[in-house]
Protein backbone atom coordinates (compact mmCIF):
# COMPACT_ATOMS: atom_id res chain seq x y z
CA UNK A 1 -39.07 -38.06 -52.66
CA UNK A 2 -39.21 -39.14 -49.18
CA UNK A 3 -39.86 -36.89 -46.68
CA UNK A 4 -39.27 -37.03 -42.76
CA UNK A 5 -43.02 -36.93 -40.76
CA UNK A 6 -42.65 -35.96 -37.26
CA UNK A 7 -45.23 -35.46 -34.63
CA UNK A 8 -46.82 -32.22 -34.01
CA UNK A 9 -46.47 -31.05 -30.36
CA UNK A 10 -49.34 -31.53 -28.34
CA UNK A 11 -49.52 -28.37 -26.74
CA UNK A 12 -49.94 -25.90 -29.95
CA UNK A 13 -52.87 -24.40 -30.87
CA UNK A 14 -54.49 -27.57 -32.17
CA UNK A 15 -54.59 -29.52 -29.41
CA UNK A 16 -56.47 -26.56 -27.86
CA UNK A 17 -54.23 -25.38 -24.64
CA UNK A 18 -51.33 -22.52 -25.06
CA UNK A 19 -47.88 -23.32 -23.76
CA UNK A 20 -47.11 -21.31 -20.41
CA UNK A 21 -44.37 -18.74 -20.32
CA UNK A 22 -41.74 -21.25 -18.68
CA UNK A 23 -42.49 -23.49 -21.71
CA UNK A 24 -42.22 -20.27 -24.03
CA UNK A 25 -39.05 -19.16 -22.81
CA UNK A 26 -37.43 -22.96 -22.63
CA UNK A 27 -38.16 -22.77 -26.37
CA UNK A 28 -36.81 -20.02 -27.29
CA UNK A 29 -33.45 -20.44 -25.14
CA UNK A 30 -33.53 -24.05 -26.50
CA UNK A 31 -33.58 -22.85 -30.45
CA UNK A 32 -31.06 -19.67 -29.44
CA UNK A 33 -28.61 -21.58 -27.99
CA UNK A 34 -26.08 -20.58 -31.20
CA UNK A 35 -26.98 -16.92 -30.56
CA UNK A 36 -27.19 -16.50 -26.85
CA UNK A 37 -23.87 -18.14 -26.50
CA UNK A 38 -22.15 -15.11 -27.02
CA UNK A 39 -24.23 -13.08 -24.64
CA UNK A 40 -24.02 -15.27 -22.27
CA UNK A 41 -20.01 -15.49 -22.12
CA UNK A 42 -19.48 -11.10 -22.49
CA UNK A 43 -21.75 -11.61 -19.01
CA UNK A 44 -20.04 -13.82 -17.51
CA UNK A 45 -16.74 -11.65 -18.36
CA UNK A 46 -18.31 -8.78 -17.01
CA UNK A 47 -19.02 -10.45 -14.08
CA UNK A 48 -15.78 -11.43 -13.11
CA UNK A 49 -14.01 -8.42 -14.29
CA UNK A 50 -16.29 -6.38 -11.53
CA UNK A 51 -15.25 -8.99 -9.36
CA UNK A 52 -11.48 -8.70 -9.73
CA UNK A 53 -11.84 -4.95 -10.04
CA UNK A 54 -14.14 -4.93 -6.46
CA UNK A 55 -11.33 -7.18 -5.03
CA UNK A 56 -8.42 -5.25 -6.36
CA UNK A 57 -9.63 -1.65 -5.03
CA UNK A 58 -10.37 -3.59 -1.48
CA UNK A 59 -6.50 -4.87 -1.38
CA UNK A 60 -5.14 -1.62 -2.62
CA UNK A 61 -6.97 0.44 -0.27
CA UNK A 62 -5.88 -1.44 2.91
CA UNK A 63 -2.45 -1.23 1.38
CA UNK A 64 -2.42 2.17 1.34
CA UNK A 65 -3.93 2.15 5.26
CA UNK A 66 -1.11 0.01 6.17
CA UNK A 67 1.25 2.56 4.21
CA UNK A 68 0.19 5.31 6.03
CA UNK A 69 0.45 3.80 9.59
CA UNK A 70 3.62 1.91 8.89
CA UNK A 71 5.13 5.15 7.57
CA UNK A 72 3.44 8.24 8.51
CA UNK A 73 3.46 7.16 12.49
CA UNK A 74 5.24 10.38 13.54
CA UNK A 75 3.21 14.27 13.57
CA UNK A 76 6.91 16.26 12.68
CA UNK A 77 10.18 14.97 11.35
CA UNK A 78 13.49 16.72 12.24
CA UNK A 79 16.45 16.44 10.74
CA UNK A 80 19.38 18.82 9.50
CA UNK A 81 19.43 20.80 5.87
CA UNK A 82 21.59 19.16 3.56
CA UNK A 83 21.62 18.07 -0.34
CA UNK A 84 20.40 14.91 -0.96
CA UNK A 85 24.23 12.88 -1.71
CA UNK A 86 25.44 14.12 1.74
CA UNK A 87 22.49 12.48 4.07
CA UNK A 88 25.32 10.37 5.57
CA UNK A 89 26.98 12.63 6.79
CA UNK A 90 25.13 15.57 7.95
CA UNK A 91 23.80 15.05 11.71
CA UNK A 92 21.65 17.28 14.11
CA UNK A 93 23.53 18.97 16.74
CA UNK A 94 23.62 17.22 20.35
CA UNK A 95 21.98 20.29 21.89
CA UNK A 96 18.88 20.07 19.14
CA UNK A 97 18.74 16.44 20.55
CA UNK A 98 18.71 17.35 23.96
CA UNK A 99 16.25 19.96 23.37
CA UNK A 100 13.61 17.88 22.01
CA UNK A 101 14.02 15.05 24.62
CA UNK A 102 13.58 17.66 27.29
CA UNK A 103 10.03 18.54 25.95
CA UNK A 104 7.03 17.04 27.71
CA UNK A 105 4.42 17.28 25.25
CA UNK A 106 6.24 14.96 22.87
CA UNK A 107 5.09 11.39 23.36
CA UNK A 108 7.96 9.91 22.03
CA UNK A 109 10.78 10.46 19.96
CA UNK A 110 12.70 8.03 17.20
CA UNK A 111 16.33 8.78 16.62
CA UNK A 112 17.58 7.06 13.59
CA UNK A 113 20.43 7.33 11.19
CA UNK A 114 20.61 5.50 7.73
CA UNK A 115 23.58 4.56 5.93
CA UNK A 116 23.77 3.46 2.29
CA UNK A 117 25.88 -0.07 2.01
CA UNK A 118 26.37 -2.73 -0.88
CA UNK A 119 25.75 -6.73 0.72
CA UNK A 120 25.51 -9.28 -1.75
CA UNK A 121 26.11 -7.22 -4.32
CA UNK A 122 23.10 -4.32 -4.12
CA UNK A 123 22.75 -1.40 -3.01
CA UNK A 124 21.43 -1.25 0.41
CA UNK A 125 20.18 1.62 3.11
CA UNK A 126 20.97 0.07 6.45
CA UNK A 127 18.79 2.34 8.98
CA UNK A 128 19.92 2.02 12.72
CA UNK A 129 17.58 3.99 15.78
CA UNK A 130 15.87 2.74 19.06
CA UNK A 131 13.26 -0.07 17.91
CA UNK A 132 11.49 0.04 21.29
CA UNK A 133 9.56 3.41 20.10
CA UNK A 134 8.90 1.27 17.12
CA UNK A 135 7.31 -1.45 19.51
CA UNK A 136 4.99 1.04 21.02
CA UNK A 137 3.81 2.84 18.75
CA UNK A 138 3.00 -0.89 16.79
CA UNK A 139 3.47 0.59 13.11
CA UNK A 140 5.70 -1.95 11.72
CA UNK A 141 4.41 -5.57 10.46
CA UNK A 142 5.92 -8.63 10.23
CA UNK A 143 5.83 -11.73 7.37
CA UNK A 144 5.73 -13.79 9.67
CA UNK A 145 6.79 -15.01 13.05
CA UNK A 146 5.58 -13.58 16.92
CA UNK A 147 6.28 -9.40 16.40
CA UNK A 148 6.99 -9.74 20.34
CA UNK A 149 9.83 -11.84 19.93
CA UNK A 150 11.24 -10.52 16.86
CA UNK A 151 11.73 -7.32 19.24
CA UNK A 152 12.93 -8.94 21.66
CA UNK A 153 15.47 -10.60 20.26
CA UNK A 154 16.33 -6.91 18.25
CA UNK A 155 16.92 -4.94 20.94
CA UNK A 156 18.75 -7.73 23.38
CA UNK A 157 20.76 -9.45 20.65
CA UNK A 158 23.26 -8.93 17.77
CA UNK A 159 20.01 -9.29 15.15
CA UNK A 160 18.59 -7.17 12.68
CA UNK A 161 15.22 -7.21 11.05
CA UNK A 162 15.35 -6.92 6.94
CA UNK A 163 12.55 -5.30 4.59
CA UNK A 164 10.35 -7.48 2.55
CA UNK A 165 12.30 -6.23 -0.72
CA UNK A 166 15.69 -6.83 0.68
CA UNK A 167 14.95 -10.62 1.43
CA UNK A 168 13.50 -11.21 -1.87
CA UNK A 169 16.28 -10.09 -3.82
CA UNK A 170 18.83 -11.80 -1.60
CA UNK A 171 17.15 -15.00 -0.51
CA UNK A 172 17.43 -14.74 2.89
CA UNK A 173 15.05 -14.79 5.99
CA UNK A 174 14.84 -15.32 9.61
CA UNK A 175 17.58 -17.63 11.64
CA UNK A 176 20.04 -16.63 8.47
CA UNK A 177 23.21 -14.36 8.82
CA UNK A 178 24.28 -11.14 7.21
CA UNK A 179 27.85 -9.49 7.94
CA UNK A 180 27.40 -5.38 8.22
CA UNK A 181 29.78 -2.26 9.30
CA UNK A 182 30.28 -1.32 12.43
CA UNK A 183 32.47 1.27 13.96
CA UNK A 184 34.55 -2.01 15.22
CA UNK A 185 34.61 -3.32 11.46
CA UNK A 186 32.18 -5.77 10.09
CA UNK A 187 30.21 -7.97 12.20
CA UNK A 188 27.73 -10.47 11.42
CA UNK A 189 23.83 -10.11 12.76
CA UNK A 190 21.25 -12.65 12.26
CA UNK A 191 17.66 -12.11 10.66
CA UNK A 192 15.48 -11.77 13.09
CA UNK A 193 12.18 -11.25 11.42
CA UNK A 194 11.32 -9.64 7.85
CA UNK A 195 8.92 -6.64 7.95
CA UNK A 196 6.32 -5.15 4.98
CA UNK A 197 8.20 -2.48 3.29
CA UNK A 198 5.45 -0.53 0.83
């Protein structure tokens, strides 16, 4: 039979020194490559699932700030009791209106009325009320664009501004047209800016 000499490491006990703990460990990771493999990659998943999971609470919590100033910018909401499928046409009465505008500890005061439409083909909640409170108070965000102008041209010109979802699902976005009731019959507004809808 033949048989396969090789030469005996230097640094064993023979030659009289004992390898060092870096040499030790080299070693063993060397001859546990096969085994450690599988350690090694559940680690490295770990790793990066507490890294998307870190990253992911981050984003959803300043979601949920943005919500919350975007939405809940007012301290009371007023409007008149009615069921749910008759919100377009139930309205307060003038002298409520006139009431709260006469008060002086109210800051300000959004008036707003919504509407439920169909454009291109969806159902669609077309909400109309004085943008300039919006303005001040700042709790509305844009995709894109200057937020300055997109009020500007709002509140001085035939355009509207559009949700986030509402673009999406029709494809459209600022500089485009979209034809809406009026009490004169439709008309048609350009986009003037798309806002975060949450």
């Amino acid at each position: 039979t033949r048989r396969l000499l090789t030469r005996r490491p230097q640094s064993g006990p023979r030659s009289g020194r004992r390898p060092g703990a870096g040499r030790l460990g080299f070693l063993y990771f060397h001859h546990s490559l096969d085994k450690m493999a599988v350690s090694m990659a559940a680690l490295m998943t770990a790793i990066a699932m507490l890294i998307s999971v870190a990253v992911m609470i981050r984003s959803f919590r300043q979601t949920v700030e943005q919500w919350i100033d975007q939405s809940i910018s007012g301290d009371r909401l007023v409007g008149p009791v009615f069921p749910s499928h008759q919100g377009d046409l139930q309205f307060l009465e003038p002298g409520v209106v006139r009431s709260l505008a006469a008060r002086t500890d109210l800051r300000d005061i959004y008036h707003y009325r919504g509407l439920s439409i169909f454009t291109g083909g969806h159902p669609t909640r077309l909400w109309a009320g004085n943008l300039d409170v919006i303005q001040r108070q700042g709790s509305l965000s844009f995709t894109g664009g200057d937020p300055e102008a997109i009020f500007r041209e709002t509140l001085t010109q035939e355009a509207v501004i559009v949700s986030e979802v509402l673009a999406y699902r029709l494809k459209i976005g600022p500089g485009d047209s979209r034809t809406l009731p009026t009490a004169h019959g439709p008309r048609p507004f350009k986009i003037a800016g798309v806002f975060y809808d949450y």
